[in-house]
Protein backbone atom coordinates (compact mmCIF):
# COMPACT_ATOMS: atom_id res chain seq x y z
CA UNK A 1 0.00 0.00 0.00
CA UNK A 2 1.29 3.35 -1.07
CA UNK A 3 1.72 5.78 2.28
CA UNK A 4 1.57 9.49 1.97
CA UNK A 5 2.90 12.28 4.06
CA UNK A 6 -0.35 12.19 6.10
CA UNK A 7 0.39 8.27 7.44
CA UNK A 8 3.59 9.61 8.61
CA UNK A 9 3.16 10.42 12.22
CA UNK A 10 4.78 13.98 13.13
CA UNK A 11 8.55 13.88 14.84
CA UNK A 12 8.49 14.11 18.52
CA UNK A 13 8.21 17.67 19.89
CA UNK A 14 11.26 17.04 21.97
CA UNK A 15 14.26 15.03 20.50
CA UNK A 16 15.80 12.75 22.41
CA UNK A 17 19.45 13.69 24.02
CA UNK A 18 22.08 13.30 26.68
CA UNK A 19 20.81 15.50 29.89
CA UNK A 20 18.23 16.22 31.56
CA UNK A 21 15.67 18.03 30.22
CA UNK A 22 13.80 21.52 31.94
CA UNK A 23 10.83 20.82 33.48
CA UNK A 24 8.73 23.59 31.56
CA UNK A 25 10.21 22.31 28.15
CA UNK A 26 8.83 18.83 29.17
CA UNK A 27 5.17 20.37 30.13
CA UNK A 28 5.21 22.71 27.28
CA UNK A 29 5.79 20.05 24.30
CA UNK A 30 2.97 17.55 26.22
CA UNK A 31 0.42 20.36 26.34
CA UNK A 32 1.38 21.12 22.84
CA UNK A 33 0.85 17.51 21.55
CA UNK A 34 -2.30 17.17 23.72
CA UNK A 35 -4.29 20.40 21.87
CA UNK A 36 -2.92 18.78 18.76
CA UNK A 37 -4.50 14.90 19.68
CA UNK A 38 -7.90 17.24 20.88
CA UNK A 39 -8.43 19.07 17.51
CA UNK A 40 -7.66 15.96 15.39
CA UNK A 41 -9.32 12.97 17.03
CA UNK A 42 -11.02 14.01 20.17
CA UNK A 43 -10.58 13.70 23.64
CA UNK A 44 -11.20 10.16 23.20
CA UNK A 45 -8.08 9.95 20.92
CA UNK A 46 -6.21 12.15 23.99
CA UNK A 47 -4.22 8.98 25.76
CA UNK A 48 -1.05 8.93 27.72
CA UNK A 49 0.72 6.94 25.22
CA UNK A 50 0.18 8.86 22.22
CA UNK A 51 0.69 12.20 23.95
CA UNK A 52 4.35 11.17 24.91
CA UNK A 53 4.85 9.65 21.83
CA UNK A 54 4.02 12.92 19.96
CA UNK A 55 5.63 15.01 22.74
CA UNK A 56 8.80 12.81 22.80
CA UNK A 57 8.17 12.65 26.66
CA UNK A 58 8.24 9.58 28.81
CA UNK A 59 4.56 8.13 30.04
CA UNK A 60 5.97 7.99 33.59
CA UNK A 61 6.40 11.65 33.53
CA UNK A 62 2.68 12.37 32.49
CA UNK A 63 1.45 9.91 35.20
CA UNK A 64 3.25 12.20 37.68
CA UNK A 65 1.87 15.32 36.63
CA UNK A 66 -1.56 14.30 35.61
CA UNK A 67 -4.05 11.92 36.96
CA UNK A 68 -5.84 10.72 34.00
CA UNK A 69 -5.87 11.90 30.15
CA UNK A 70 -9.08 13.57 30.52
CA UNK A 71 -7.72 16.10 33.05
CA UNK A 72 -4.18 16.89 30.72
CA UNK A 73 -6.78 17.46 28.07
CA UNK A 74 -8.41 19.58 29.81
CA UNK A 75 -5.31 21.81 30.97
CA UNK A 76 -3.92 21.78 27.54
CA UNK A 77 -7.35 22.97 26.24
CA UNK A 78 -8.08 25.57 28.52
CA UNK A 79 -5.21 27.28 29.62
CA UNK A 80 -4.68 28.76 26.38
CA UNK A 81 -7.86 30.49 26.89
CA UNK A 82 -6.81 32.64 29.74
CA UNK A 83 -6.04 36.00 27.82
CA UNK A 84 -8.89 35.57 25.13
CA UNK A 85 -11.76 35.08 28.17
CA UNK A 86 -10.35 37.85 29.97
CA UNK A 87 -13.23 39.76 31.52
CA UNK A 88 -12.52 43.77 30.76
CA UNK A 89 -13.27 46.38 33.12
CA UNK A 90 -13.90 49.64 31.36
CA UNK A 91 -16.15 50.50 33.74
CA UNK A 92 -18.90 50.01 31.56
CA UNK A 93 -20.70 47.18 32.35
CA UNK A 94 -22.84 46.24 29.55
CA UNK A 95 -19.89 47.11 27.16
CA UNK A 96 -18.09 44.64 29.22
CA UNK A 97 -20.10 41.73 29.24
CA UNK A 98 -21.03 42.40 25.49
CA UNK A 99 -16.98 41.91 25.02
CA UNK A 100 -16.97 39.21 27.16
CA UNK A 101 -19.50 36.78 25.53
CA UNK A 102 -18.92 37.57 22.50
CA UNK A 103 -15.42 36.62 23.20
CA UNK A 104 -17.11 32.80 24.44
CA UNK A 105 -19.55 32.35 21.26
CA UNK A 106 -16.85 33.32 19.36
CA UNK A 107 -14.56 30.52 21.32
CA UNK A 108 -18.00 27.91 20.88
CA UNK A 109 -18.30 28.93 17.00
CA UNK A 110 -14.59 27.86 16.29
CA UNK A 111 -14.04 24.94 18.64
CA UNK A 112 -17.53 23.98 20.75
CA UNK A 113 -17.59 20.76 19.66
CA UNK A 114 -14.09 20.15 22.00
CA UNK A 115 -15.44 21.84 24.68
CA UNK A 116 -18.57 19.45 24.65
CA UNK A 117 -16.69 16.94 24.26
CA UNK A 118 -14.63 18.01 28.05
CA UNK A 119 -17.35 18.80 30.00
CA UNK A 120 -19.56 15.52 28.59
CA UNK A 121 -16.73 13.41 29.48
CA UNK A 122 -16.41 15.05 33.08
CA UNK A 123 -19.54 13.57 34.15
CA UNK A 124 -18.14 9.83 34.19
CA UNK A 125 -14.62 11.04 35.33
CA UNK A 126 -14.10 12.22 38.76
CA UNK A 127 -10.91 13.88 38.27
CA UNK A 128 -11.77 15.55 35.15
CA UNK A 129 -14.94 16.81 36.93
CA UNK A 130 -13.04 18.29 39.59
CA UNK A 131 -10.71 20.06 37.09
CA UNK A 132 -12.92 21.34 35.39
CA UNK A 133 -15.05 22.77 38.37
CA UNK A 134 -11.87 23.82 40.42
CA UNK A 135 -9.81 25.22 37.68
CA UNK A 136 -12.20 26.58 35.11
CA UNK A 137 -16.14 26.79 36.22
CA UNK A 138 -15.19 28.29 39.83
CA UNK A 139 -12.33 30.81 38.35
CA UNK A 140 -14.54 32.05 35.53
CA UNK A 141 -17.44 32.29 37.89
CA UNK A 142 -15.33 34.17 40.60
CA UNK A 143 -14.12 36.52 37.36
CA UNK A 144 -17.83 37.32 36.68
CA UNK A 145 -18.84 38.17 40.31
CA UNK A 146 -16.30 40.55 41.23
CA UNK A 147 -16.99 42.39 37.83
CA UNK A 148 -20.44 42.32 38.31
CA UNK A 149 -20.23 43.78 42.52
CA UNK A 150 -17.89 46.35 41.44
CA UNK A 151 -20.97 47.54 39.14
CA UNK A 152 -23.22 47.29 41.97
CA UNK A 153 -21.17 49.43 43.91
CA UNK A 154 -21.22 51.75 40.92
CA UNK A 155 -24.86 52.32 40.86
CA UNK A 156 -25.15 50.28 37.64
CA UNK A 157 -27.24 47.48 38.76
CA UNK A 158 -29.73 47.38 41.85
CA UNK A 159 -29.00 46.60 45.36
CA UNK A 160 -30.90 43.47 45.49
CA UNK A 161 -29.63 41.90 42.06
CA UNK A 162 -28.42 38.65 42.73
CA UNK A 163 -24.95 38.54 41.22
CA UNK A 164 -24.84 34.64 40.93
CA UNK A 165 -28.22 34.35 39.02
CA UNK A 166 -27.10 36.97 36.18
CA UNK A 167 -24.05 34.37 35.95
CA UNK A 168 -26.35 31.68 35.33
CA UNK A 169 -28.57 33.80 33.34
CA UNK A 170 -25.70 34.79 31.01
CA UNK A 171 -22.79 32.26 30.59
CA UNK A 172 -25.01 29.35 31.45
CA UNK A 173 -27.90 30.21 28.61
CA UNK A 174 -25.12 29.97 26.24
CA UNK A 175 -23.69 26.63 27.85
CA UNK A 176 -27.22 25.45 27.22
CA UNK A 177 -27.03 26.03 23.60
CA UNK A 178 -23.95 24.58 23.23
CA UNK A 179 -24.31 21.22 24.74
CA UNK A 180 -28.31 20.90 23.93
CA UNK A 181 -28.17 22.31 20.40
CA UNK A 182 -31.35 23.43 17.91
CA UNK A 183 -29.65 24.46 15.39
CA UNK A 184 -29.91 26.37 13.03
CA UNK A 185 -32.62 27.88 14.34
CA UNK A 186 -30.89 28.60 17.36
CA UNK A 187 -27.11 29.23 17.08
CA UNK A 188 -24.93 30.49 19.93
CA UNK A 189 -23.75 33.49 18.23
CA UNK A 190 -23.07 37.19 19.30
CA UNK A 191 -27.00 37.88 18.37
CA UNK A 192 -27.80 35.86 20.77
CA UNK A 193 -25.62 37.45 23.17
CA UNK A 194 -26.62 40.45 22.29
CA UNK A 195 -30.22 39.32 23.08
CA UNK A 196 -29.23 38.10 26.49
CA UNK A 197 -27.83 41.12 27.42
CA UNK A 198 -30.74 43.32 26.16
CA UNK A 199 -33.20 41.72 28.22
CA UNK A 200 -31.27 41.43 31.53
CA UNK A 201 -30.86 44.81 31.44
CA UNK A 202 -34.34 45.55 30.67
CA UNK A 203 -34.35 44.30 34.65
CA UNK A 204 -31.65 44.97 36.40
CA UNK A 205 -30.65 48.39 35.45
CA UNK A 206 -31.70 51.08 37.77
CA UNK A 207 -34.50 52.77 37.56
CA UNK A 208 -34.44 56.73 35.91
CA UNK A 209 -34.94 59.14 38.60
């Protein structure tokens, strides 16, 4: 059978020499070969052997530093999406959140189908659950809150609004969408954002003197 360039599997990240190697070198070319396994087979194709393989680490060394594949997925997924989830504080709230979620349906539009894939194979993985919760859900939801109390003390949203439901009503409508799709009659795109936004305001902003 004739083999193309595409049977060939990629050279090792790292190459293997005399010495030992830094420890962020190591980490760097695992998460590396991890987003790589994620965007071309799944997390299902994420294992420990083919990550070291492609990383041109040792399997011992992910064992150490990770308890399962699920959860080095995870890490290598999201922790490149730090800086583009960043929540903005222009002091402008609804310009803020607007930037915010469009920033996450933009995220969901290019690569929702990984995320889906994470969080539906949390719920029969312990470890990956508590990743994912501790790392990621808590963090982002922390983010949110303080953003959303320094607005209160602003005077941009009432004294009785309760900070955790407009996190729910927000980020979790569109995590709704995502993992229990219509579509196309109902994509998670920046309309709908937009639409979320609109009518929370319509009750939590305060009322014109």
């Amino acid at each position: 059978m004739e083999h193309t360039e595409r049977d060939t599997p990629p050279p090792p990240l790292l190459k293997p020499g005399r010495g030992r190697r830094r420890a962020e070198d190591v980490r760097h070319a695992a998460l590396t070969a991890t987003s790589a396994l994620l965007f071309e087979e799944g997390i299902r194709g994420v294992t420990f052997e083919k990550v070291a393989t492609r990383a041109g680490v040792s399997k011992m060394t992910l064992y150490k530093w990770w308890s399962s594949p699920g959860v080095l997925a995870f890490e290598a997924y999201f922790s490149a999406l730090e800086e583009t989830l960043a929540f903005p504080d222009t002091g402008d709230l609804r310009a803020d959140l607007t930037t915010q979620l469009h920033a996450l349906v933009g995220l969901f539009s290019r690569s929702g189908a990984t995320i889906a894939q994470i969080i539906g194979a949390a719920q029969s993985e312990p470890e990956l659950i508590e990743a994912l919760s501790n790392q990621y859900v808590r963090r982002r939801r922390q983010l949110a809150v303080e953003r959303l109390r320094k607005a209160k003390d602003a005077g941009q949203l009432r004294l009785d609004a309760d900070l955790d439901a407009i996190v729910d009503q927000l980020w979790g409508a569109c995590y709704h969408r995502l993992m229990l799709p219509v579509r196309p009659e109902h994509p998670v795109d920046e309309a709908f954002a937009d639409a979320l936004i609109a009518n929370l305001f319509g009750g939590i902003a305060p009322a014109a003197d």
